[in-house]
C-alpha atoms as a PDB file:
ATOM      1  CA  UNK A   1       0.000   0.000   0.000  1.00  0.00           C
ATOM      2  CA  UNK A   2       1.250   3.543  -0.878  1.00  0.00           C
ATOM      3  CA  UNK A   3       2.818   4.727   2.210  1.00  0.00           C
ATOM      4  CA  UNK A   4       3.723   8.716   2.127  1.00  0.00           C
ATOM      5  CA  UNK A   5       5.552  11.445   3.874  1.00  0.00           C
ATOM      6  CA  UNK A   6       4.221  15.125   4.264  1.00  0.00           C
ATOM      7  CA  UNK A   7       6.817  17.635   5.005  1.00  0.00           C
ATOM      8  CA  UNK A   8       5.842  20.329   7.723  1.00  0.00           C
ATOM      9  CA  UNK A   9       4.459  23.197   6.546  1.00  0.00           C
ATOM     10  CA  UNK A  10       6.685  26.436   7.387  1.00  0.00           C
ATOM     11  CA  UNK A  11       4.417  28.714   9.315  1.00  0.00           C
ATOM     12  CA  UNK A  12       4.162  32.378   6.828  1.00  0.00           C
ATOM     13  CA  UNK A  13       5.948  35.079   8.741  1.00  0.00           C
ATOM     14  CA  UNK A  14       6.561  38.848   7.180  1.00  0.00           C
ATOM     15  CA  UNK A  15      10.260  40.094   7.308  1.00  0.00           C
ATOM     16  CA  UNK A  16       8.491  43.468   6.876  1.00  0.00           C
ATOM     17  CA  UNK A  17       6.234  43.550  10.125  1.00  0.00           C
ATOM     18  CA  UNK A  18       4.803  47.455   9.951  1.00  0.00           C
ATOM     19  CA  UNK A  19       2.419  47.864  13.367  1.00  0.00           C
ATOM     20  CA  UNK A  20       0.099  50.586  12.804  1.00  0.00           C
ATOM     21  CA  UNK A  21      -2.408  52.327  14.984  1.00  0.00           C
ATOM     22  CA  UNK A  22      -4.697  53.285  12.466  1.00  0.00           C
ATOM     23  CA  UNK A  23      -5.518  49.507  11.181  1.00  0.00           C
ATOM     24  CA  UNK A  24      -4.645  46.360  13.030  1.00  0.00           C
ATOM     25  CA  UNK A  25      -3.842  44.882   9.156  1.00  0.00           C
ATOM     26  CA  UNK A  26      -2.560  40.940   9.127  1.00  0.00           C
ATOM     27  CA  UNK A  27       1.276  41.568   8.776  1.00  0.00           C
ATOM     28  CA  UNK A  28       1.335  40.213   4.727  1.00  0.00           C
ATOM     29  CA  UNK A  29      -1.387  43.605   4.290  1.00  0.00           C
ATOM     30  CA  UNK A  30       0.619  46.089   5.828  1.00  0.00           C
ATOM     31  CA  UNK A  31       3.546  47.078   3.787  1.00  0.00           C
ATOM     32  CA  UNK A  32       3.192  48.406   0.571  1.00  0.00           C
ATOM     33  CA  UNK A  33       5.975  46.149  -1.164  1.00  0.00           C
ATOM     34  CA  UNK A  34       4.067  42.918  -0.309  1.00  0.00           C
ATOM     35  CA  UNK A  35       0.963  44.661  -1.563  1.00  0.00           C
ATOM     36  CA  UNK A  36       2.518  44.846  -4.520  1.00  0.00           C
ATOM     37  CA  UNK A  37       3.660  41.015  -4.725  1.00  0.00           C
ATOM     38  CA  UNK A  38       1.210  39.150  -3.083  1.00  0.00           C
ATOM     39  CA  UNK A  39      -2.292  40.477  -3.877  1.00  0.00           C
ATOM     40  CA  UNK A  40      -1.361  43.402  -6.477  1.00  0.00           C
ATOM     41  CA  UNK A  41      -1.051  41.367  -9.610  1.00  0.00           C
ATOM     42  CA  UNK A  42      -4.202  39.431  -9.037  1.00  0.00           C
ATOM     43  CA  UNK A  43      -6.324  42.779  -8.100  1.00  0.00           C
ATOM     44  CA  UNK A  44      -4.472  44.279 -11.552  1.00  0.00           C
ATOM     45  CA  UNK A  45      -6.270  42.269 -13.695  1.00  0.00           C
ATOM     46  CA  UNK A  46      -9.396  44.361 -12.766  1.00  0.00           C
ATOM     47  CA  UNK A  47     -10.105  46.567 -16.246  1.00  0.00           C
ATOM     48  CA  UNK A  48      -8.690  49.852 -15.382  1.00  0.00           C
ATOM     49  CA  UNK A  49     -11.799  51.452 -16.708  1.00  0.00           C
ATOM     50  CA  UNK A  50     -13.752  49.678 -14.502  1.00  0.00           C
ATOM     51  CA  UNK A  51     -12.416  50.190 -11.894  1.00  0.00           C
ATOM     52  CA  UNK A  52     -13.202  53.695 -11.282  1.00  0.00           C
ATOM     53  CA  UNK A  53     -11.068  56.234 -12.994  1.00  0.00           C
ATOM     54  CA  UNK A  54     -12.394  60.157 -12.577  1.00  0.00           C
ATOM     55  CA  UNK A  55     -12.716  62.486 -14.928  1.00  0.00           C
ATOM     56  CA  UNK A  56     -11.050  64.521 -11.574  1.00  0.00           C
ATOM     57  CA  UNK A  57      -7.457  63.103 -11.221  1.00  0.00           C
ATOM     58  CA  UNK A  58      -7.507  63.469  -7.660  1.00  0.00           C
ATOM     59  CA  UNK A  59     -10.510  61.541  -7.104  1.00  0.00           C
ATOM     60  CA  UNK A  60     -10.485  57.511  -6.520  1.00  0.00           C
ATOM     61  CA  UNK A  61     -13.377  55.565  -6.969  1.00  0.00           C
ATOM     62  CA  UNK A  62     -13.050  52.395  -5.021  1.00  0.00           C
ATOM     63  CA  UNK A  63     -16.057  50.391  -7.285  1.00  0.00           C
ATOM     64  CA  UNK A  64     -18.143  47.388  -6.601  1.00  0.00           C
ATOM     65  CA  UNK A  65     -15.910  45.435  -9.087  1.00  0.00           C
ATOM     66  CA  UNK A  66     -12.925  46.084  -7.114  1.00  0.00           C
ATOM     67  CA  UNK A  67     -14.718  44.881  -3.877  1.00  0.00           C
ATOM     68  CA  UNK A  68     -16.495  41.854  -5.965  1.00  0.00           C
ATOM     69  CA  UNK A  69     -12.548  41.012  -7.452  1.00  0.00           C
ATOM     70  CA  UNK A  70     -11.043  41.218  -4.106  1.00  0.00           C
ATOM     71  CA  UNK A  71     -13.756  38.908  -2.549  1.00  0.00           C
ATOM     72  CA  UNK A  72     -12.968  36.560  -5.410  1.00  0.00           C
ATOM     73  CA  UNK A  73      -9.179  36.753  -4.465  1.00  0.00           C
ATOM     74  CA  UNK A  74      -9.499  35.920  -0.672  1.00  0.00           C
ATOM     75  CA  UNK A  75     -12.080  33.064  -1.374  1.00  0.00           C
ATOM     76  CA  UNK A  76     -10.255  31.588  -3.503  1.00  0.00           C
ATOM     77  CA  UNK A  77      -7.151  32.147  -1.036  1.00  0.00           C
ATOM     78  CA  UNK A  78      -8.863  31.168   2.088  1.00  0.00           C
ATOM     79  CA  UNK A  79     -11.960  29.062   0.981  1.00  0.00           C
ATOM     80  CA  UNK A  80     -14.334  31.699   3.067  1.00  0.00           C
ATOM     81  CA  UNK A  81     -15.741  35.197   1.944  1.00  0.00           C
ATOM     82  CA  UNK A  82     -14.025  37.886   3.865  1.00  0.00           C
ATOM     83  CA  UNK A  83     -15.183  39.828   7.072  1.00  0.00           C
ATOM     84  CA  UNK A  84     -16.255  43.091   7.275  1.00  0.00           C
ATOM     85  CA  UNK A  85     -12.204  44.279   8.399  1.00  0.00           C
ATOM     86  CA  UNK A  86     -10.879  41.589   5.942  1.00  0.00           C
ATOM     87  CA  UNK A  87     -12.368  43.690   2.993  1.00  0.00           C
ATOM     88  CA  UNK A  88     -11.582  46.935   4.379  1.00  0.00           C
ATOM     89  CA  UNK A  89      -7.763  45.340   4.590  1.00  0.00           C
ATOM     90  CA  UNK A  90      -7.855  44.445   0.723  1.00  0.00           C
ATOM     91  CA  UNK A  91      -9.368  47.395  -0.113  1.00  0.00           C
ATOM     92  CA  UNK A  92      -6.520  49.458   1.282  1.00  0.00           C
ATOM     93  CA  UNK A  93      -4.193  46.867  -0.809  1.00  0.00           C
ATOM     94  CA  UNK A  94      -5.865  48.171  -3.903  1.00  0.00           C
ATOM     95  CA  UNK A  95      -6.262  52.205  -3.005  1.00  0.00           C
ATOM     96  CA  UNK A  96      -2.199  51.972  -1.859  1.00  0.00           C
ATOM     97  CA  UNK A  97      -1.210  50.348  -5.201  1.00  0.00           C
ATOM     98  CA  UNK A  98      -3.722  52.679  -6.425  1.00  0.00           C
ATOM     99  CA  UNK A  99      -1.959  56.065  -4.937  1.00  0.00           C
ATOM    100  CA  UNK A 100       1.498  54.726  -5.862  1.00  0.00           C
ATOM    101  CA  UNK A 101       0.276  54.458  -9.637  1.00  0.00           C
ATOM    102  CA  UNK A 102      -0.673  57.803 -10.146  1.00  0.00           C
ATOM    103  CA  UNK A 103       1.830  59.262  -7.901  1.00  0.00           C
ATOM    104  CA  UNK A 104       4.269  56.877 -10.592  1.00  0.00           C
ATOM    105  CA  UNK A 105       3.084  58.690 -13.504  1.00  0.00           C
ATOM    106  CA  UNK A 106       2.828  62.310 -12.201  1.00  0.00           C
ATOM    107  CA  UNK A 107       6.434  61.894 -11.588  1.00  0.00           C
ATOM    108  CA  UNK A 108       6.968  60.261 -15.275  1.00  0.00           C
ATOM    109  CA  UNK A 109       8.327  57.064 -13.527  1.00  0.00           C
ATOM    110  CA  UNK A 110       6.167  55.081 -16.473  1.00  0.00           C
ATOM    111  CA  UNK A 111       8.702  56.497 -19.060  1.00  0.00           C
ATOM    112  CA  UNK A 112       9.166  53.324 -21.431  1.00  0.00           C
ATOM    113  CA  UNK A 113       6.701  51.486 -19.426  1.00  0.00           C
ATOM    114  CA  UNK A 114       3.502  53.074 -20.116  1.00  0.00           C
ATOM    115  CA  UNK A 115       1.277  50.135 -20.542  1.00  0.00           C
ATOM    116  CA  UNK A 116       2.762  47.989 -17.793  1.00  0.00           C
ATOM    117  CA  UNK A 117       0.994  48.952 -14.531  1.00  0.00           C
ATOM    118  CA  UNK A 118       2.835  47.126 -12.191  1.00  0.00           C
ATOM    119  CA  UNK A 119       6.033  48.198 -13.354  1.00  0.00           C
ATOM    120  CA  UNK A 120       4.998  51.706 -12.711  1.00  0.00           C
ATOM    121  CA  UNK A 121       3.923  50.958  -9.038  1.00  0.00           C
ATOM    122  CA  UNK A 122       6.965  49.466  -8.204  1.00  0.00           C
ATOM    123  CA  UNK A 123       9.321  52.177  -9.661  1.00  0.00           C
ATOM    124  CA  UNK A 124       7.576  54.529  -7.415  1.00  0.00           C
ATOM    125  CA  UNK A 125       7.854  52.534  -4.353  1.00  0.00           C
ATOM    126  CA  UNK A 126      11.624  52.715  -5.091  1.00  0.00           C
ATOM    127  CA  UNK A 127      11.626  56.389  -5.385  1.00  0.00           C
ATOM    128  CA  UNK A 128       9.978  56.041  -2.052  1.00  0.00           C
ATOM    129  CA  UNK A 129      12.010  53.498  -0.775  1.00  0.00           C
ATOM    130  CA  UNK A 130      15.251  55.732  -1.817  1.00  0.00           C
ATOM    131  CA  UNK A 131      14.175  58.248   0.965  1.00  0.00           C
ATOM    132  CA  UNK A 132      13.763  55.771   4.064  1.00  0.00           C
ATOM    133  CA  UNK A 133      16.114  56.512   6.481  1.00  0.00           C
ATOM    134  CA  UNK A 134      16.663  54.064   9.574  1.00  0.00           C
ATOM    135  CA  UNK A 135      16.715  55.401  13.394  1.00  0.00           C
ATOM    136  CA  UNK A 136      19.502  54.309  15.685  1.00  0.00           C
ATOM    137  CA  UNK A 137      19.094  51.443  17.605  1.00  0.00           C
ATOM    138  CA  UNK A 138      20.378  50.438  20.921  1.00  0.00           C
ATOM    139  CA  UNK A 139      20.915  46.910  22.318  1.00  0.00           C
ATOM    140  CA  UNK A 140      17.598  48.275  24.943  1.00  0.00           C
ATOM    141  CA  UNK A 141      15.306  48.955  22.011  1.00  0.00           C
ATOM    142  CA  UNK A 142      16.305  45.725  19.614  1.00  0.00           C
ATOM    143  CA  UNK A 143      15.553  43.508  22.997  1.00  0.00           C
ATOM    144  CA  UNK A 144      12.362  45.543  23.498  1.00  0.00           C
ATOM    145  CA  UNK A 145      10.913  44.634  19.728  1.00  0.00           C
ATOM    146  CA  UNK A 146      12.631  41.079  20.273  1.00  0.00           C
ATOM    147  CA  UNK A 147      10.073  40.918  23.282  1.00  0.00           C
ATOM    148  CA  UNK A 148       6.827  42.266  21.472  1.00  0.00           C
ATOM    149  CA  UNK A 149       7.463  39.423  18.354  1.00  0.00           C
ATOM    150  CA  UNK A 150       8.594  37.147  20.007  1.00  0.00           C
ATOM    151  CA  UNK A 151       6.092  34.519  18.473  1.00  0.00           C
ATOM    152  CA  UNK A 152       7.608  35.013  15.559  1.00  0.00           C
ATOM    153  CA  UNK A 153      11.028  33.862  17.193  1.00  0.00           C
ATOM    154  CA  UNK A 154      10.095  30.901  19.224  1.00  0.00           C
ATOM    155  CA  UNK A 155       9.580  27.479  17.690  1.00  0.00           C
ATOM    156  CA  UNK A 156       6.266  26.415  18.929  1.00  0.00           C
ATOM    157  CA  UNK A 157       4.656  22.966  19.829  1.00  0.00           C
ATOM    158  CA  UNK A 158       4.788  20.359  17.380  1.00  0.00           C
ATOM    159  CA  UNK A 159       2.841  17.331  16.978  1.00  0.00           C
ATOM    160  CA  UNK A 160       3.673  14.021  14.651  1.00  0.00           C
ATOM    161  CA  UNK A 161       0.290  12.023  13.351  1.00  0.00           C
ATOM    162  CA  UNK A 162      -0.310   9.450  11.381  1.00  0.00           C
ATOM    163  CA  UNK A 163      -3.701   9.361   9.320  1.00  0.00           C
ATOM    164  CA  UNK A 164      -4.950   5.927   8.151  1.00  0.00           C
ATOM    165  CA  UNK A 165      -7.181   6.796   4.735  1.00  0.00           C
ATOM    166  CA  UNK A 166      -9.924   4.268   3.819  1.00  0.00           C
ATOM    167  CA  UNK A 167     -10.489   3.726   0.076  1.00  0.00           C
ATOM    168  CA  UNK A 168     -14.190   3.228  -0.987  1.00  0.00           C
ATOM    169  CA  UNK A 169     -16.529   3.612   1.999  1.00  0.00           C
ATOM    170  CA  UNK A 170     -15.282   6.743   4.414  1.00  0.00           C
ATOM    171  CA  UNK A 171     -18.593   6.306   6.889  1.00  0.00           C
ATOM    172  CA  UNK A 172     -18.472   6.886  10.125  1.00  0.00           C
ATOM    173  CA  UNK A 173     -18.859   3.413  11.035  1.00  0.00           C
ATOM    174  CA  UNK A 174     -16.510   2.170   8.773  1.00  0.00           C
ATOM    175  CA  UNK A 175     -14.154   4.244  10.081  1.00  0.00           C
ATOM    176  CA  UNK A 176     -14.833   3.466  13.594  1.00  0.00           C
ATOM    177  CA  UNK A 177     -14.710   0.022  12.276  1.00  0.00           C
ATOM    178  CA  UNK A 178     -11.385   0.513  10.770  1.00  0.00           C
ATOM    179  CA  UNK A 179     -10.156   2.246  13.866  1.00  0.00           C
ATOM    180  CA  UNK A 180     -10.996  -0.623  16.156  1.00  0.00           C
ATOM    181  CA  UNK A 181      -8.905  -3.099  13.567  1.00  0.00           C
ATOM    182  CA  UNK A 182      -5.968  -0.760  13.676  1.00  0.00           C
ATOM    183  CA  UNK A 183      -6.211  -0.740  17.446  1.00  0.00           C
ATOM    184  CA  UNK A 184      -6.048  -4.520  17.449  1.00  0.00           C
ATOM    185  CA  UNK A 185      -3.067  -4.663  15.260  1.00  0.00           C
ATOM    186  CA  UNK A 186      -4.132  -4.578  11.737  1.00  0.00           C
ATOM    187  CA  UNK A 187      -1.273  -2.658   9.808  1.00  0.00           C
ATOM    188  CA  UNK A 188      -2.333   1.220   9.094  1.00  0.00           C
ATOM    189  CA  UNK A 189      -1.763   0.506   5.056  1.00  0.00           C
ATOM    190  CA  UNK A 190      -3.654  -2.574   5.168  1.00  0.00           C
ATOM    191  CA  UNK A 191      -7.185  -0.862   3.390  1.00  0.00           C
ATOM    192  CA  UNK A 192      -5.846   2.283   1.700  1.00  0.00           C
ATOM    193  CA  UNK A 193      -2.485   4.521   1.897  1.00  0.00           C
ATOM    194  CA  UNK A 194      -0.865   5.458   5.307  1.00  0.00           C
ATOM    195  CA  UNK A 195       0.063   9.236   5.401  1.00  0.00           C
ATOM    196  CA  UNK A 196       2.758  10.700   7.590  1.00  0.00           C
ATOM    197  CA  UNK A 197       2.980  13.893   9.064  1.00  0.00           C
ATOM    198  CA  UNK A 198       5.863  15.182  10.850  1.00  0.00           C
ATOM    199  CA  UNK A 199       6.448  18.696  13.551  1.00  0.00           C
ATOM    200  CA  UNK A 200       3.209  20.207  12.811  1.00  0.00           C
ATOM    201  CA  UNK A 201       2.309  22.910  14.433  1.00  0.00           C
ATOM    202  CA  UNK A 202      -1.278  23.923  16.535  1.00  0.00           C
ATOM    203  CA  UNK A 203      -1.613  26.536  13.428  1.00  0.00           C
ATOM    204  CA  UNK A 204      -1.048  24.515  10.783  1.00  0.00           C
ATOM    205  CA  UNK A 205      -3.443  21.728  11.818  1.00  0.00           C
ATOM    206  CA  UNK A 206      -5.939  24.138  12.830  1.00  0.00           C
ATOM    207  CA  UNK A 207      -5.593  25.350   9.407  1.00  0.00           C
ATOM    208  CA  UNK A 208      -5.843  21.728   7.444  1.00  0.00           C
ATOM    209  CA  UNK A 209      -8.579  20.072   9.420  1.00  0.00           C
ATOM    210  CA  UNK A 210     -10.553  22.701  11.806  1.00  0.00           C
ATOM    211  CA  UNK A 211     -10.581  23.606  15.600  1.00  0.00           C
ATOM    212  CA  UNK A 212     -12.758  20.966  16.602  1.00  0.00           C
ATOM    213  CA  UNK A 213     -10.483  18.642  15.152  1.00  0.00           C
ATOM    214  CA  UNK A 214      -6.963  19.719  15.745  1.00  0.00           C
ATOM    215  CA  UNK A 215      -8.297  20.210  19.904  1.00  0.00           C
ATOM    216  CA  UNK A 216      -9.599  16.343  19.387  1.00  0.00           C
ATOM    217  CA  UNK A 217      -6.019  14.938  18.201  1.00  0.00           C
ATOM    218  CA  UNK A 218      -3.798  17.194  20.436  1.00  0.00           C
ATOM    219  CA  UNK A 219      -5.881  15.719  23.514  1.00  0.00           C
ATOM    220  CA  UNK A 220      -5.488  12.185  21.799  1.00  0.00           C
ATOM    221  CA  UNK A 221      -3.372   9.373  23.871  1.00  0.00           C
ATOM    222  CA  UNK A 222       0.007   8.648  22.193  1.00  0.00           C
ATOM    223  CA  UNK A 223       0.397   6.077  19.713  1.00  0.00           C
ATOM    224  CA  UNK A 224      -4.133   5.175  19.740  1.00  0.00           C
ATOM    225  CA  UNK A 225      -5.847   5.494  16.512  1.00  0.00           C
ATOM    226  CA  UNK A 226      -8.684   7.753  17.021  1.00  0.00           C
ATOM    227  CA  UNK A 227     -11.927   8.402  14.921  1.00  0.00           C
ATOM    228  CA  UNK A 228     -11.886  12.361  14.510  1.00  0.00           C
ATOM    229  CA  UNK A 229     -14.391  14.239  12.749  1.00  0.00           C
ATOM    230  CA  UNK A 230     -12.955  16.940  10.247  1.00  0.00           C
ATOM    231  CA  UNK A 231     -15.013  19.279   8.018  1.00  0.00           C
ATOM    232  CA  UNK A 232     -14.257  17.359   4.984  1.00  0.00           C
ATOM    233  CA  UNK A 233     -15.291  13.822   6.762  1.00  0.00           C
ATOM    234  CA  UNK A 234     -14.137  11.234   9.398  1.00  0.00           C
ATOM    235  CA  UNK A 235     -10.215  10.473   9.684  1.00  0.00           C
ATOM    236  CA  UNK A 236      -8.677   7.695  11.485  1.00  0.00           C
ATOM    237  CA  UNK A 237      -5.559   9.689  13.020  1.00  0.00           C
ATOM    238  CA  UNK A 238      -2.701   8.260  15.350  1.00  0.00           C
ATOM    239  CA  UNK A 239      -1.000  10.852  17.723  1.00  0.00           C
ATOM    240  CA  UNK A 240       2.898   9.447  17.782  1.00  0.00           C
ATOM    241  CA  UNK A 241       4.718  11.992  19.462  1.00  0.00           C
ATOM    242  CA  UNK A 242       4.724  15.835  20.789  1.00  0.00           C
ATOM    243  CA  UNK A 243       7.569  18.339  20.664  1.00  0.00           C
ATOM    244  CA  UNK A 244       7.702  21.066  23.411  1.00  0.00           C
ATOM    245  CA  UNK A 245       7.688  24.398  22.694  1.00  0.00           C
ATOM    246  CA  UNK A 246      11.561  25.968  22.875  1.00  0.00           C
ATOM    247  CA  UNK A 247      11.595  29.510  23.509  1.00  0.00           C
ATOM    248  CA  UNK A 248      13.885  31.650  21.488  1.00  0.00           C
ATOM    249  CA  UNK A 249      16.866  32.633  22.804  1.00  0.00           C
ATOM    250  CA  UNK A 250      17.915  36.623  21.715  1.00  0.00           C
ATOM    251  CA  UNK A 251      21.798  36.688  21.850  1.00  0.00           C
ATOM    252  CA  UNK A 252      21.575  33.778  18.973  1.00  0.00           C
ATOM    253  CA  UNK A 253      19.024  35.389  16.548  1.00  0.00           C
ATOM    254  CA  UNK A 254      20.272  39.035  17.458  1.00  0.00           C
ATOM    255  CA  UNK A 255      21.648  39.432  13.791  1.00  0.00           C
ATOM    256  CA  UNK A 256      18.196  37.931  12.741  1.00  0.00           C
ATOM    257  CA  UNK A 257      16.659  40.111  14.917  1.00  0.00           C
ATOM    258  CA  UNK A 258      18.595  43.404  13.818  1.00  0.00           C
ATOM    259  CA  UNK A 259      17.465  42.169  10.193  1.00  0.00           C
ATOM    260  CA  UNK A 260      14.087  41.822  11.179  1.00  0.00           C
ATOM    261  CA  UNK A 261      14.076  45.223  12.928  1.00  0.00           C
ATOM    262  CA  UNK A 262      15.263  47.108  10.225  1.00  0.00           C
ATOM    263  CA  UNK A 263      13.135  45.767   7.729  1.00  0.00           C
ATOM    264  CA  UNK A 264       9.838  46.290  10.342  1.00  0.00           C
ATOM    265  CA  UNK A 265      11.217  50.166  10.656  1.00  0.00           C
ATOM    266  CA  UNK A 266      11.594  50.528   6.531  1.00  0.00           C
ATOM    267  CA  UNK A 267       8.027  48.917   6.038  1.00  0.00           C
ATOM    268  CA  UNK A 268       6.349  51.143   8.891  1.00  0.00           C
ATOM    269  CA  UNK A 269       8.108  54.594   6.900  1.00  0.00           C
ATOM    270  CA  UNK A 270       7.325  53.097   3.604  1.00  0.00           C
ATOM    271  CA  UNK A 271       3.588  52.457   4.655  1.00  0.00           C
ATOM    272  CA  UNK A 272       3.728  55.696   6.327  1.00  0.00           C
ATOM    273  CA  UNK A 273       4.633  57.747   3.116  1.00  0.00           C
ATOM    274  CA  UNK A 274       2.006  55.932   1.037  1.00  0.00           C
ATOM    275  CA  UNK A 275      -0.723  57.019   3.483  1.00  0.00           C
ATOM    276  CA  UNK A 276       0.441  60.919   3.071  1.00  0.00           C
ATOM    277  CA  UNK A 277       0.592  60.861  -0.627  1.00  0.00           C
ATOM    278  CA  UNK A 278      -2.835  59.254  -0.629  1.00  0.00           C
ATOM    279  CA  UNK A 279      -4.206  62.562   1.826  1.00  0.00           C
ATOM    280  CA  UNK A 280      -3.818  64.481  -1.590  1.00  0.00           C
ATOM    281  CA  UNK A 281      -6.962  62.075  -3.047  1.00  0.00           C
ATOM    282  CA  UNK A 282     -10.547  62.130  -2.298  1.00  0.00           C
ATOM    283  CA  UNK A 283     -11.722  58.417  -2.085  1.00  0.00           C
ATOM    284  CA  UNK A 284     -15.009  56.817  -3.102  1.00  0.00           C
ATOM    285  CA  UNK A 285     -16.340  53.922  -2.629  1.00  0.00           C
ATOM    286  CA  UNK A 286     -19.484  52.345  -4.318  1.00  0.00           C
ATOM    287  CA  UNK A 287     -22.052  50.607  -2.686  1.00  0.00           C
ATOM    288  CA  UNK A 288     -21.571  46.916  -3.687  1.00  0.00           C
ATOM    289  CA  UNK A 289     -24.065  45.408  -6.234  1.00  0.00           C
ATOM    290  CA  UNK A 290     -25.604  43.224  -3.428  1.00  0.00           C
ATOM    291  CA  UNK A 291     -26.065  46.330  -1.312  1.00  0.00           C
ATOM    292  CA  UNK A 292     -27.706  48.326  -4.593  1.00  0.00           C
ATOM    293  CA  UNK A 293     -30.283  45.093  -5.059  1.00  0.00           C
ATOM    294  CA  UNK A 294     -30.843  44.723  -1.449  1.00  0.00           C
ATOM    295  CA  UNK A 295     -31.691  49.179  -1.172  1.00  0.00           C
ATOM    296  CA  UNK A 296     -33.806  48.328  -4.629  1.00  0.00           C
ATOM    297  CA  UNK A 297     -35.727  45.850  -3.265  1.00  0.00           C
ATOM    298  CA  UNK A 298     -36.538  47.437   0.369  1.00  0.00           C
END
């Protein structure tokens, strides 16, 4: 029986961490560079037209297409439609890209590359980048921001599973059924493939199978199939081992650290000078179409 091993999954951290007061933005929606790279391209390929352009060049029309495209682009991402504060976080995505575009070609930055959008954006996040200028920083202040992210530092607890899959019927009685075999001593590749998962963390399992689930196999007995229910069906899961938590340890990721730092401080100006060249727009948004048939029919 097909027997295979699944790699753990490398939790997503941001090298560019920009806290803000004004938004509490996931850390991939805060900086203006990773706007550009992660969601920018997709939220491009909105027509131009459509998306709002004013006769008044200092007026930006956030439409219902670029709300409808965005909501497209995080289902597709994250298998949900976003929140209310998840929207408002993609629509400042768009409006920043937005702002550095214009700002782009008011300084001529398209020269050569007047068709090519994105190229435009990013030369004028360079001319922006060109005037960030670091603070000092003391041992007291690096140990400070070690402190306040340090989640990001320390390598959390990690759980190895094993997952018995059933080929044909996946009920859950012939999974409990299959369970109670394994449990006896019936190899786990004996009806279908065994998969193998090694130092996964609480996130990531939360992430692949649910909550409900991931609180189920963490409180499992070592080394006992299980029958757990997951939103996609029943699994037969074996908990094999646990890996404590190890807390970081600054003096050894200090150059990391300074890295880190100095990239968080760059992001926060960068983000900063986006948000005062976008104070020389006035910004509309459209009501959604949803919204309009909902007002219609009221």
């Amino acid at each position: 029986m097909p027997l295979s091993v699944t790699t753990p999954a490398v939790p997503q951290t941001s090298t560019a961490l920009s806290p803000t007061k004004r938004f509490n933005f996931p850390g991939w929606m805060r900086e203006p560079l990773f706007h550009f790279v992660v969601l920018g391209f997709l939220l491009f390929a909105v027509d131009q037209f459509i998306v709002g352009r004013a006769d008044d060049p200092r007026t930006i029309i956030v439409s219902a297409d670029i709300d409808n495209e965005a909501k497209q682009i995080f289902k597709a991402a994250r298998g949900h439609e976003p929140n209310p504060d998840e929207l408002e976080s993609l629509r400042r995505v768009w409006l920043d890209n937005e702002v550095l575009y214009r700002e782009g070609l008011a300084q001529q930055v398209d020269k050569g590359d007047s068709a090519i959008r994105e190229r435009v954006i990013f030369k004028q996040l360079s001319v922006i980048d060109a005037n960030v200028k670091l603070p000092n920083v003391s041992d007291k202040i690096l140990r400070d921001w070690f402190e306040a992210n340090r989640v990001k530092y320390d390598v959390p607890v990690r759980y190895d599973f094993q997952e018995a899959v059933l080929s044909g019927d996946t009920s859950e009685a012939a999974v409990r059924a299959f369970v109670a075999a394994l449990n006896a001593g019936t190899p786990g590749d004996a009806k279908a493939g065994l998969r193998i998962f090694k130092g996964r963390p609480h996130s990531n399992l939360v992430q692949s199978y649910g909550a409900d689930f991931t609180k189920a196999l963490e409180a499992s007995p070592i080394g006992e199939w299980r029958v757990l229910k997951a939103s996609d069906g029943w699994h037969a899961m074996q908990l094999v081992s646990i890996a404590a938590a190890q807390p970081a340890d600054y003096a050894a990721l200090r150059g990391a650290v300074m890295q880190d730092w100095r990239d968080a401080m760059a992001a926060e100006q960068r983000s900063a000078a986006v948000r005062a060249l976008a104070k020389k727009y006035k910004v509309k948004y459209e009501e959604s179409r949803a919204v309009k048939a909902e007002s219609a029919e009221q």
